[in-house]
Each structure stands twice: as structure tokens, then as C-alpha cells.
PDB file of N, CA and C in Angstrom:
ATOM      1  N   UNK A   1     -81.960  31.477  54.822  1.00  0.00           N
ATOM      2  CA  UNK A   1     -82.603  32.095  53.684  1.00  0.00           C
ATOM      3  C   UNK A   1     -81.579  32.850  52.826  1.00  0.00           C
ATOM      4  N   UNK A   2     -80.636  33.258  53.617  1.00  0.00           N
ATOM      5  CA  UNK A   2     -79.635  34.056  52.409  1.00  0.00           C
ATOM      6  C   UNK A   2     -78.536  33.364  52.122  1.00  0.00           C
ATOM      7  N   UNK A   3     -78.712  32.178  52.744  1.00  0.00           N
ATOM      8  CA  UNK A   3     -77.332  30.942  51.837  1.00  0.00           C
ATOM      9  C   UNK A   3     -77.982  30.674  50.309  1.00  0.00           C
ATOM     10  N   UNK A   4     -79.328  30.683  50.846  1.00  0.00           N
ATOM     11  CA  UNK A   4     -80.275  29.715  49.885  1.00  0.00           C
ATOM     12  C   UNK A   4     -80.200  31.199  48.427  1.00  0.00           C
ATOM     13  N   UNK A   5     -80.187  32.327  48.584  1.00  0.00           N
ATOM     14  CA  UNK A   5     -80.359  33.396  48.250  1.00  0.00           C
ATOM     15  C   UNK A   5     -78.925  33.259  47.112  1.00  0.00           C
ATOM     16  N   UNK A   6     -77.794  33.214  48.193  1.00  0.00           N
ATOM     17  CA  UNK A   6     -76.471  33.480  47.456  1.00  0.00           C
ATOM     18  C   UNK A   6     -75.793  32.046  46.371  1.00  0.00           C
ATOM     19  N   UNK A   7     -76.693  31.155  46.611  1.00  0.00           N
ATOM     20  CA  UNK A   7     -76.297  30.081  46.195  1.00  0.00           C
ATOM     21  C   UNK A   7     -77.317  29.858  44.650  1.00  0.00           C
ATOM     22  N   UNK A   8     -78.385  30.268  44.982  1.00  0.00           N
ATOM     23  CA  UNK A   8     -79.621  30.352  43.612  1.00  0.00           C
ATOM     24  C   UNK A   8     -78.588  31.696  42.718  1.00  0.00           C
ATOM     25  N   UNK A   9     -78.112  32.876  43.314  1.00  0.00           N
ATOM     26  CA  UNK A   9     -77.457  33.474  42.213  1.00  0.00           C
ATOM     27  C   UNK A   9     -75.823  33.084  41.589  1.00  0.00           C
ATOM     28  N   UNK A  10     -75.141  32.239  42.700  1.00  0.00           N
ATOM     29  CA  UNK A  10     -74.073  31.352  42.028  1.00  0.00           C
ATOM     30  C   UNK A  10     -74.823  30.473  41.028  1.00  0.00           C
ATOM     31  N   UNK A  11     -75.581  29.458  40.975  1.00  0.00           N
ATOM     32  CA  UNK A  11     -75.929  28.768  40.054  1.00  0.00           C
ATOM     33  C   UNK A  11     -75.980  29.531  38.645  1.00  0.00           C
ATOM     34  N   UNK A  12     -76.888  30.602  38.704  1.00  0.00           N
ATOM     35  CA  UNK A  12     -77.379  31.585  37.702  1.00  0.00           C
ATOM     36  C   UNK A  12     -75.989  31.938  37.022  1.00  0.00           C
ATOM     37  N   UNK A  13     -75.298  32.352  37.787  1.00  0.00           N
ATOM     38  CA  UNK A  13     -73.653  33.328  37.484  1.00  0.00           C
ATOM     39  C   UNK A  13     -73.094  32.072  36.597  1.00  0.00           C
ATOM     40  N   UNK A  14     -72.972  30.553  36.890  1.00  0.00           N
ATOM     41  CA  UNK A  14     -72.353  29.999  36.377  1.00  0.00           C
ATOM     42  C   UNK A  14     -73.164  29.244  35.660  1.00  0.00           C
ATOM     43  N   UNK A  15     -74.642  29.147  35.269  1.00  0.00           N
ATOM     44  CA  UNK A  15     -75.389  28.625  34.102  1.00  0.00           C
ATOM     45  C   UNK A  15     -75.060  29.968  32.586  1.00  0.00           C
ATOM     46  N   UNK A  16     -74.826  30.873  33.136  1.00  0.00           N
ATOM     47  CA  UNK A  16     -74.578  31.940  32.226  1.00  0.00           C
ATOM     48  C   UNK A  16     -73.057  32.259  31.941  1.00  0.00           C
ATOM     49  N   UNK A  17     -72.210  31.563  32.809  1.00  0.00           N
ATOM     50  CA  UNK A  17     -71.196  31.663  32.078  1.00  0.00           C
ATOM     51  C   UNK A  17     -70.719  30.545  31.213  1.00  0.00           C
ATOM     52  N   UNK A  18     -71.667  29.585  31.601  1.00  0.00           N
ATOM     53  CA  UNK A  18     -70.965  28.346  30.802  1.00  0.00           C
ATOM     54  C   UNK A  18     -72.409  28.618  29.334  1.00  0.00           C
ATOM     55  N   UNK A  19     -73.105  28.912  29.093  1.00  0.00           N
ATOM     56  CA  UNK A  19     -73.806  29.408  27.990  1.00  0.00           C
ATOM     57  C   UNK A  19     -73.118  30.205  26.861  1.00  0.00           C
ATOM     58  N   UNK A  20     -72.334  31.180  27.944  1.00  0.00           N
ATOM     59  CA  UNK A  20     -71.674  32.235  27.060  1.00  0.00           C
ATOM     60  C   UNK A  20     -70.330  31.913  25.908  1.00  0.00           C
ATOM     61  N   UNK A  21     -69.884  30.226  26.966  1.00  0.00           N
ATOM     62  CA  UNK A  21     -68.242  30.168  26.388  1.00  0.00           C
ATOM     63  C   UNK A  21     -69.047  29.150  25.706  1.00  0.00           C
ATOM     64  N   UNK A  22     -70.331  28.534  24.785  1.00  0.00           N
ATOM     65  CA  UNK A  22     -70.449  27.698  24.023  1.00  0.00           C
ATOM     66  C   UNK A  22     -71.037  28.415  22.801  1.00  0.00           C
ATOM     67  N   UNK A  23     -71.320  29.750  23.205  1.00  0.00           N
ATOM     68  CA  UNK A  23     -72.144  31.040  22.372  1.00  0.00           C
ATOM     69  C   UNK A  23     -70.340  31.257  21.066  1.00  0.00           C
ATOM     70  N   UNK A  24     -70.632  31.626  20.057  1.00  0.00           N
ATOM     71  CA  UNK A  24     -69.625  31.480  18.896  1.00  0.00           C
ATOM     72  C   UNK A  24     -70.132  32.323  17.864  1.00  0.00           C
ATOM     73  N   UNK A  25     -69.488  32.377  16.871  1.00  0.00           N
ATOM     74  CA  UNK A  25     -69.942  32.970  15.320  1.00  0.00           C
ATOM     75  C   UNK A  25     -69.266  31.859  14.304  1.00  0.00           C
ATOM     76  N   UNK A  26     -69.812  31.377  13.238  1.00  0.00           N
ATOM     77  CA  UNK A  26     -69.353  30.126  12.354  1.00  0.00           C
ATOM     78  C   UNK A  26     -69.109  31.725  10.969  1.00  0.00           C
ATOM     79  N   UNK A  27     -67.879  31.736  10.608  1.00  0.00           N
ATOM     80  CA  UNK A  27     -68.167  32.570   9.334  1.00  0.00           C
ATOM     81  C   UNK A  27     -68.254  32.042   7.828  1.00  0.00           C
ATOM     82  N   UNK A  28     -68.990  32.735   7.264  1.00  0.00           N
ATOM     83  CA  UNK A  28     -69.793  32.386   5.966  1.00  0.00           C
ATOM     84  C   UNK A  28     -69.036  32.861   4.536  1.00  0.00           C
ATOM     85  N   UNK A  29     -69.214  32.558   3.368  1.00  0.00           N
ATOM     86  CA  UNK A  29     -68.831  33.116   2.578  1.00  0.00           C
ATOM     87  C   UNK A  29     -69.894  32.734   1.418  1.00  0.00           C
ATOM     88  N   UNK A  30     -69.804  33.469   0.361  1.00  0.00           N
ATOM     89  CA  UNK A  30     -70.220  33.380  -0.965  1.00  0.00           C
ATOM     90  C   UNK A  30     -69.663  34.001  -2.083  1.00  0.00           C
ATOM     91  N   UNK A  31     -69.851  33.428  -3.309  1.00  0.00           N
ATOM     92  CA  UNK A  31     -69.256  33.582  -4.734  1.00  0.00           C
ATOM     93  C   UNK A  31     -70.545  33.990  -5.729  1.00  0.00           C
ATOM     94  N   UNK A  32     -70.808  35.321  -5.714  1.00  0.00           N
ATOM     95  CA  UNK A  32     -71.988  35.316  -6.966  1.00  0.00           C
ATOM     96  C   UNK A  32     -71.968  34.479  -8.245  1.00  0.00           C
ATOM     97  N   UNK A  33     -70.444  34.858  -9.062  1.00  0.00           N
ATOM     98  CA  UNK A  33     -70.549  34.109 -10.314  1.00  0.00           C
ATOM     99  C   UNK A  33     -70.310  35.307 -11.230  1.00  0.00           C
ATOM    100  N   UNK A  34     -70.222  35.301 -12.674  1.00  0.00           N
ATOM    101  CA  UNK A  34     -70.449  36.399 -13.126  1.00  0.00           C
ATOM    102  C   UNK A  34     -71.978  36.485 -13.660  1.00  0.00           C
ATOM    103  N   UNK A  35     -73.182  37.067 -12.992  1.00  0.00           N
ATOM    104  CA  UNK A  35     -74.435  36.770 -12.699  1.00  0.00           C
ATOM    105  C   UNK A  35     -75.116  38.221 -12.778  1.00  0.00           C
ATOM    106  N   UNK A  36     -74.618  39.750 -12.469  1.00  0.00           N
ATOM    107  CA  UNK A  36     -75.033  40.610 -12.152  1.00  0.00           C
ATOM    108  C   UNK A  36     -74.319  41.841 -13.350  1.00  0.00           C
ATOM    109  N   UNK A  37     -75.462  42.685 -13.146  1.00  0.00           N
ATOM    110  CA  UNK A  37     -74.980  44.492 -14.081  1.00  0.00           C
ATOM    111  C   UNK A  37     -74.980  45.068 -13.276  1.00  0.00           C
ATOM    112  N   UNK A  38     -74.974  45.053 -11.911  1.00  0.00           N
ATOM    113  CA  UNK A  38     -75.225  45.989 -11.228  1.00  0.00           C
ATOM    114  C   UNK A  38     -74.376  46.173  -9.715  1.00  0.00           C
ATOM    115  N   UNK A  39     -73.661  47.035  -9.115  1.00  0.00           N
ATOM    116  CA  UNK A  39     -72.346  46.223  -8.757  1.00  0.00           C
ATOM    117  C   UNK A  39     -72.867  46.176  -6.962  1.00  0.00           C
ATOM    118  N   UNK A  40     -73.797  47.221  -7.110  1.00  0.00           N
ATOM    119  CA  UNK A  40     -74.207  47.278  -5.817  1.00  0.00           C
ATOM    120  C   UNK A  40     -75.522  45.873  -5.769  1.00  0.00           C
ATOM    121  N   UNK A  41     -76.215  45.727  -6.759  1.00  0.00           N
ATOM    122  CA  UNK A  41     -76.586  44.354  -6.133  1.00  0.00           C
ATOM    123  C   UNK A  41     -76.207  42.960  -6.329  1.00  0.00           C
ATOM    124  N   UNK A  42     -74.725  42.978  -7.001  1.00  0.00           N
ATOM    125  CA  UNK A  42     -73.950  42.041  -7.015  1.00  0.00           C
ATOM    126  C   UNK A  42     -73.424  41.748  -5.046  1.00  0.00           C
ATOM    127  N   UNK A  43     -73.214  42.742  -4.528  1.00  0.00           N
ATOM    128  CA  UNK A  43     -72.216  43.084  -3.654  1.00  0.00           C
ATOM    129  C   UNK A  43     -73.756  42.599  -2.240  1.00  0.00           C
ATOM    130  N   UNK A  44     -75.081  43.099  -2.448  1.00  0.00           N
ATOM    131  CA  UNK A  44     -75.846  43.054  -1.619  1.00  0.00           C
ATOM    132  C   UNK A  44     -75.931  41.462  -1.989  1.00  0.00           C
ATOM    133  N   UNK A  45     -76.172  40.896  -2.713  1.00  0.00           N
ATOM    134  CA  UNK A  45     -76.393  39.467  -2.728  1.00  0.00           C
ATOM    135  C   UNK A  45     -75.726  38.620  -2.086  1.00  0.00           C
ATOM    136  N   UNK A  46     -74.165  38.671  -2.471  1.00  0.00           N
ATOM    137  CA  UNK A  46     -72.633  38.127  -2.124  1.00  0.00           C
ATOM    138  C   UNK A  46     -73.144  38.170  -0.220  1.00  0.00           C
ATOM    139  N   UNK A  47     -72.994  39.306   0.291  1.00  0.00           N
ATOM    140  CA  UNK A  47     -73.469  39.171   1.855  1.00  0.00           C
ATOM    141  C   UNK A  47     -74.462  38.873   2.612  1.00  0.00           C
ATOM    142  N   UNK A  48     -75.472  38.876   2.023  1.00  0.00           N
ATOM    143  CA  UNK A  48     -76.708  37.655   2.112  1.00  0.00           C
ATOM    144  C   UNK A  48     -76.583  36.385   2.084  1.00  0.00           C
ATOM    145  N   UNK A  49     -76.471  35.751   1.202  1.00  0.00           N
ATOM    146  CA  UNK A  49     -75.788  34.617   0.552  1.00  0.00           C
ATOM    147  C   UNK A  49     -74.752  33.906   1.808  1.00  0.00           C
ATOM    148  N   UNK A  50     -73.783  35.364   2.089  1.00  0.00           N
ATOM    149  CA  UNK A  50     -72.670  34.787   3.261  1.00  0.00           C
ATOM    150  C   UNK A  50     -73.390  34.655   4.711  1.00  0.00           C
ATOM    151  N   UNK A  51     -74.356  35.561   4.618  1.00  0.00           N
ATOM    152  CA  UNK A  51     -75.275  35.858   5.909  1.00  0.00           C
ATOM    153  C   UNK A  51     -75.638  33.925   5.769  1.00  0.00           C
ATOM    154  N   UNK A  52     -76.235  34.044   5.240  1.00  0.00           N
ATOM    155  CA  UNK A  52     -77.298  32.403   4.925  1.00  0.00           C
ATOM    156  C   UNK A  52     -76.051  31.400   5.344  1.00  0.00           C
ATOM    157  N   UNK A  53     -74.934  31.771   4.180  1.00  0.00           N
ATOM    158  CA  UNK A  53     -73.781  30.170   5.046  1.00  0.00           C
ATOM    159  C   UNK A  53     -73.631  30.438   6.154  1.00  0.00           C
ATOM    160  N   UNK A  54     -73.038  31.240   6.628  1.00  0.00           N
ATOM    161  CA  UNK A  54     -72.977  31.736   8.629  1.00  0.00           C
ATOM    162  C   UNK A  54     -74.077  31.112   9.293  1.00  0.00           C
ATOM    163  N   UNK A  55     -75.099  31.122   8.916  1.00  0.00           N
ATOM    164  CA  UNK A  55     -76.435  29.877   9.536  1.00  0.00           C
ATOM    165  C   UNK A  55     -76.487  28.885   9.379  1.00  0.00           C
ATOM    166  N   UNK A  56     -76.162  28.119   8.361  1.00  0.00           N
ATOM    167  CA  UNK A  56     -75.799  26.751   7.836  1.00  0.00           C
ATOM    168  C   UNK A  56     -74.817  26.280   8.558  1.00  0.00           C
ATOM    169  N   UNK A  57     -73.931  27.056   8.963  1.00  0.00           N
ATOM    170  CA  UNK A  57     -72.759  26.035   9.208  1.00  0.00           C
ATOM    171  C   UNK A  57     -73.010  26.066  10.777  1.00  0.00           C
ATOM    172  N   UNK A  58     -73.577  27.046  11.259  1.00  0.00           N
ATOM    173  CA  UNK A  58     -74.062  27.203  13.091  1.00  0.00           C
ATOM    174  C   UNK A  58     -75.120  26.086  13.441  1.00  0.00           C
ATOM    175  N   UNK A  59     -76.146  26.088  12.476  1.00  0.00           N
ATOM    176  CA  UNK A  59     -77.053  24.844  12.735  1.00  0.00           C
ATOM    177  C   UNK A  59     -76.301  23.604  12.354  1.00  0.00           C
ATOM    178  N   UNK A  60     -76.060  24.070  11.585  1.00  0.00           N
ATOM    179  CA  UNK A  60     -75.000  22.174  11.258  1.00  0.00           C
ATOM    180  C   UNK A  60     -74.147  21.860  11.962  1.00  0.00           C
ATOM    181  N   UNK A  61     -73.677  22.768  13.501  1.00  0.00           N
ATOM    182  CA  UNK A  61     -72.772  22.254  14.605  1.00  0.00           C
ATOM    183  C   UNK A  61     -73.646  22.047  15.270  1.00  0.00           C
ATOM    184  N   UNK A  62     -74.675  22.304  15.364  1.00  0.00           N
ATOM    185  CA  UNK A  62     -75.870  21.865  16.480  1.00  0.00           C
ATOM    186  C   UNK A  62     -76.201  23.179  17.207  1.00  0.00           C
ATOM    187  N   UNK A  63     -75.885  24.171  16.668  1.00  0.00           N
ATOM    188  CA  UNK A  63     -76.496  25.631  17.291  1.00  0.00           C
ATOM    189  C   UNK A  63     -77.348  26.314  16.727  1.00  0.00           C
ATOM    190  N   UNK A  64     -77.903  27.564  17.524  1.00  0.00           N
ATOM    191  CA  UNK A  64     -78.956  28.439  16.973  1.00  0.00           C
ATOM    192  C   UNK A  64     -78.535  29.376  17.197  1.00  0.00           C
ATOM    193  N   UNK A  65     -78.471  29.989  15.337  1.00  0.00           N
ATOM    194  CA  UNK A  65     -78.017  30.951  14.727  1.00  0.00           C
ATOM    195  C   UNK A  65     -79.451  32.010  14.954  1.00  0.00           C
ATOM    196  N   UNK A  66     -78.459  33.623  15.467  1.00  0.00           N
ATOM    197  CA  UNK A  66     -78.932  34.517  15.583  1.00  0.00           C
ATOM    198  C   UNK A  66     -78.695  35.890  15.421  1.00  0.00           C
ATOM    199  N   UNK A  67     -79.248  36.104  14.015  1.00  0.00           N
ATOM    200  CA  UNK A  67     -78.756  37.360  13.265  1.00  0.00           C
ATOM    201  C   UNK A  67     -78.894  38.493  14.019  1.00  0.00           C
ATOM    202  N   UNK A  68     -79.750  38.724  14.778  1.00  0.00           N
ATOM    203  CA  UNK A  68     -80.516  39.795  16.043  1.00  0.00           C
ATOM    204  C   UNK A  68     -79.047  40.463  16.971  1.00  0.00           C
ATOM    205  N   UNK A  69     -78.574  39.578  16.979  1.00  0.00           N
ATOM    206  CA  UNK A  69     -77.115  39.719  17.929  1.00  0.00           C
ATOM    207  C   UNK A  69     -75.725  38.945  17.967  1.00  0.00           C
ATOM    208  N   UNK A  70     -75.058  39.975  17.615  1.00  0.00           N
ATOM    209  CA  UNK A  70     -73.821  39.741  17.083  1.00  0.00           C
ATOM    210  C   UNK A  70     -73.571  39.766  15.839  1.00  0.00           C
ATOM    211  N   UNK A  71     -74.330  40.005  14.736  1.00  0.00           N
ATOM    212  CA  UNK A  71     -74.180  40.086  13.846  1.00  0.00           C
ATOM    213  C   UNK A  71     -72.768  41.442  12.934  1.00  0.00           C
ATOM    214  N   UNK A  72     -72.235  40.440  11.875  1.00  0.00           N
ATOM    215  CA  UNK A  72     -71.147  41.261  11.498  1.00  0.00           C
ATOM    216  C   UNK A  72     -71.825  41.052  10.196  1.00  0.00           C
ATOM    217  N   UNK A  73     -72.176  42.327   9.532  1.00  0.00           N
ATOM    218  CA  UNK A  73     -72.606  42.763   7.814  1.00  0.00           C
ATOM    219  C   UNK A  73     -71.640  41.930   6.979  1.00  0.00           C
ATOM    220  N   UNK A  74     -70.328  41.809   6.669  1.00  0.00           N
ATOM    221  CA  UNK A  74     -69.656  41.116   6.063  1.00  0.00           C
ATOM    222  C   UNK A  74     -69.275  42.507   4.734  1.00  0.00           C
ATOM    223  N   UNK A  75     -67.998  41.954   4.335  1.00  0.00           N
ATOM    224  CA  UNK A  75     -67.123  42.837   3.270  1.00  0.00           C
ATOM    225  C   UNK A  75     -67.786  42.272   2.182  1.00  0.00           C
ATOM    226  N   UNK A  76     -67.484  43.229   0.988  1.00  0.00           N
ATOM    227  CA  UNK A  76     -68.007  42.517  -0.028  1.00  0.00           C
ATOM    228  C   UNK A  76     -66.286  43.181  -1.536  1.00  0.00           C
ATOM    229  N   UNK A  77     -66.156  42.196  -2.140  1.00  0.00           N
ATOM    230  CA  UNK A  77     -64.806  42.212  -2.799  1.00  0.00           C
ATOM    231  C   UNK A  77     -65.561  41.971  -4.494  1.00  0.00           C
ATOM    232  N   UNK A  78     -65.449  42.791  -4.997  1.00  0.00           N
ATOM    233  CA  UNK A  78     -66.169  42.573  -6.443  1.00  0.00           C
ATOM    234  C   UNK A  78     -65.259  42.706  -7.537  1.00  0.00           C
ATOM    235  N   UNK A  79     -65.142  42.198  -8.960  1.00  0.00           N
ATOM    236  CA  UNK A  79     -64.414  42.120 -10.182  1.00  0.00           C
ATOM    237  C   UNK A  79     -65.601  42.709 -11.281  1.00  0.00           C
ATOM    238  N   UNK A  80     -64.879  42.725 -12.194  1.00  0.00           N
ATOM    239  CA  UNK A  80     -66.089  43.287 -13.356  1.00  0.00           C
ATOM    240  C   UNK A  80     -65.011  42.995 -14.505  1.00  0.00           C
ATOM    241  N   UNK A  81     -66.107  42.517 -15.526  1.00  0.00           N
ATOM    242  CA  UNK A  81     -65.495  42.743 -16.971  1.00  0.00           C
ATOM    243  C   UNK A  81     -66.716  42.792 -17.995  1.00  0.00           C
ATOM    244  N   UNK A  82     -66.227  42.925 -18.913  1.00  0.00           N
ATOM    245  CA  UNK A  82     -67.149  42.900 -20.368  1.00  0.00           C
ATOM    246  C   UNK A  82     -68.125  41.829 -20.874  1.00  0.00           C
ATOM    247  N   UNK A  83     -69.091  41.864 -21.271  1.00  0.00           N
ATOM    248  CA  UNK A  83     -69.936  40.686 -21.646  1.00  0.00           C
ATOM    249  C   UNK A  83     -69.758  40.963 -23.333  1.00  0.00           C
ATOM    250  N   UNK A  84     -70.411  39.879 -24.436  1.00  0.00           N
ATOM    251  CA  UNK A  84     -70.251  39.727 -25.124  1.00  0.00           C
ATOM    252  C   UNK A  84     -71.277  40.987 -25.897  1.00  0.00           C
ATOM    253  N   UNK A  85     -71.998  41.816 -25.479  1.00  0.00           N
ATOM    254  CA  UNK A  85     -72.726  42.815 -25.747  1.00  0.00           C
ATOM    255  C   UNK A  85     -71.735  44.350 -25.193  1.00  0.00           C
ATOM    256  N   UNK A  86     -70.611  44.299 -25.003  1.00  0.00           N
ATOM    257  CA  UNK A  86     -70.500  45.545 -23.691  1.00  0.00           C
ATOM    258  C   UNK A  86     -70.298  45.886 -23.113  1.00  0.00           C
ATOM    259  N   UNK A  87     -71.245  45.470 -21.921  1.00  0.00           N
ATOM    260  CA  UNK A  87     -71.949  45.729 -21.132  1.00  0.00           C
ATOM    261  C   UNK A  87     -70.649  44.865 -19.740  1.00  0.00           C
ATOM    262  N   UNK A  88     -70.657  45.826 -18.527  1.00  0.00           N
ATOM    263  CA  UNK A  88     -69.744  45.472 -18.075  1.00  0.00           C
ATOM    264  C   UNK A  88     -71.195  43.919 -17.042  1.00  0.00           C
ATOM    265  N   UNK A  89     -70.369  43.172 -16.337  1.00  0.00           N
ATOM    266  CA  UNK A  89     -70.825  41.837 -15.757  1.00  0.00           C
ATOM    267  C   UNK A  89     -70.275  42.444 -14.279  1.00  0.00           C
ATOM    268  N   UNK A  90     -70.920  42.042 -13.404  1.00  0.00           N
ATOM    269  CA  UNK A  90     -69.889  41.540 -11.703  1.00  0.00           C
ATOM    270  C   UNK A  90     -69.704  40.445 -11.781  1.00  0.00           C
ATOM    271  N   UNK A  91     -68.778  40.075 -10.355  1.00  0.00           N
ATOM    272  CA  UNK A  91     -68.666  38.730  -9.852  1.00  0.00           C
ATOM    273  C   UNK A  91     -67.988  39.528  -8.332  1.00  0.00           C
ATOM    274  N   UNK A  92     -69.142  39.083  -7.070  1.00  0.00           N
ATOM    275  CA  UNK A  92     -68.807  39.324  -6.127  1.00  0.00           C
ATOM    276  C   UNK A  92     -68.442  38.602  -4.977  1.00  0.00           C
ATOM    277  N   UNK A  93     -67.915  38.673  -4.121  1.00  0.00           N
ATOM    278  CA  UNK A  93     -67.027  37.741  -3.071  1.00  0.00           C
ATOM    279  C   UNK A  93     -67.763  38.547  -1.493  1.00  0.00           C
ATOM    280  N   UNK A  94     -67.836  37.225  -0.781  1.00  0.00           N
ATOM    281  CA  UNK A  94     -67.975  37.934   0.741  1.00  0.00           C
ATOM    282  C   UNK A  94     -67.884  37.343   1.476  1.00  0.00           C
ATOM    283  N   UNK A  95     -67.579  37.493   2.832  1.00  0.00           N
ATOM    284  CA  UNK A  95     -67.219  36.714   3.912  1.00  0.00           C
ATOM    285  C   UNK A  95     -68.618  37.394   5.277  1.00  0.00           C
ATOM    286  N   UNK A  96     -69.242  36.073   6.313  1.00  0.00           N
ATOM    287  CA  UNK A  96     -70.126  37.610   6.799  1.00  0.00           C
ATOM    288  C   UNK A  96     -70.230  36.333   7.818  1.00  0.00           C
ATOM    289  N   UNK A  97     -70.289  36.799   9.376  1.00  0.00           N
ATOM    290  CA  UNK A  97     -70.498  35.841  10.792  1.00  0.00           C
ATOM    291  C   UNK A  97     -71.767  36.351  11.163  1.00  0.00           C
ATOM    292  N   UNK A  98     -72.222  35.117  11.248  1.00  0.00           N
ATOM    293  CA  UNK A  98     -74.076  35.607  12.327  1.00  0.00           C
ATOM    294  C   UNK A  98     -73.439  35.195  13.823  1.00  0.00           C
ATOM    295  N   UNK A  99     -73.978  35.463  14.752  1.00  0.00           N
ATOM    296  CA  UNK A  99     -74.186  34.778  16.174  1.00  0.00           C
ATOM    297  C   UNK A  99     -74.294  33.507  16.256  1.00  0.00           C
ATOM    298  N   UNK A 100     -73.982  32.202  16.709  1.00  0.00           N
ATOM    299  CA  UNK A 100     -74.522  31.127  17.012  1.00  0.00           C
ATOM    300  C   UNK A 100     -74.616  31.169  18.240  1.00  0.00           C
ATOM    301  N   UNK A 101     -75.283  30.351  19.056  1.00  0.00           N
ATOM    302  CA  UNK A 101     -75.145  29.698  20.318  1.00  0.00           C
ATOM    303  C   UNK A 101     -76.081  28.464  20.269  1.00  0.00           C
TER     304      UNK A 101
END
């Protein structure tokens, strides 16, 4: 009974370690555009956007992407200039990894 015991938690030990080394993060990026007045929701979009490719590219290896854990927020890198009114424009940049496994 306790071979049977120590051998059901080897299996376990090594169904979970071989889970873990196929578990990954695919990282994402996005380019707003010059699209936004506003720099903070230029910048919230850009890492959304990167959030969303980080899932795309995890399901498109054949995994399931999971924002719940492991998740990295992602940087956000922004420019600004003048529009033809003014008025300054963004254009924001971001890079951002979800969980896959």
C-alpha cells in the first residue's frame, strides 16, 4: 500500500513537472498610430492591444493563454506632436506577456 502510495505521488511530481516546462509567456506588442489626445489613453490602449497579441500568438502555438497568472502589465513608450488644428496627437508603443500553457 505505500509503494502504491509513493509511486501515485511520483507520477503526480512528474505530470507537474513536465506541465510546468511546456507552461511559457509569447510577448505581444502594439502600435496605436497617431489616433489619440490623450496620452494616458493612448498608453492604456497600446497595452491592451499588446495584452490581446500575447494571446494570439499563445493560442496560435497551440496553448492556453492566461491573463489570471503570470501576467506582466507591459511598458508603454509614447511620441506626441501637433495636429493640423494644435492640438497635440499620441502615438503609443508597447510590449506586454500573458501566461501561456
Amino acid at each position: 500500500m505505500r509503494t502504491l502510495r509513493v509511486l501515485g505521488l511520483l507520477a503526480v511530481g512528474l505530470l507537474a513537472l513536465g506541465a510546468s516546462a511546456h507552461a511559457s509567456s509569447y510577448p505581444g506588442w502594439a502600435d496605436t498610430g497617431w489616433a489619440f489626445v490623450d496620452k494616458s489613453d493612448c498608453c492604456e490602449a497600446a497595452i491592451v492591444w499588446a495584452q490581446e497579441d500575447s494571446m494570439e500568438r499563445c493560442a496560435m502555438s497551440g496553448g492556453l493563454p492566461n491573463p489570471r497568472f503570470g501576467m506582466r502589465r507591459g511598458k508603454c513608450k509614447w511620441e506626441w506632436r501637433q495636429d493640423a488644428w494644435g492640438r497635440r496627437i499620441y502615438r503609443c508603443y508597447s510590449e506586454a506577456s500573458i501566461h501561456c500553457r
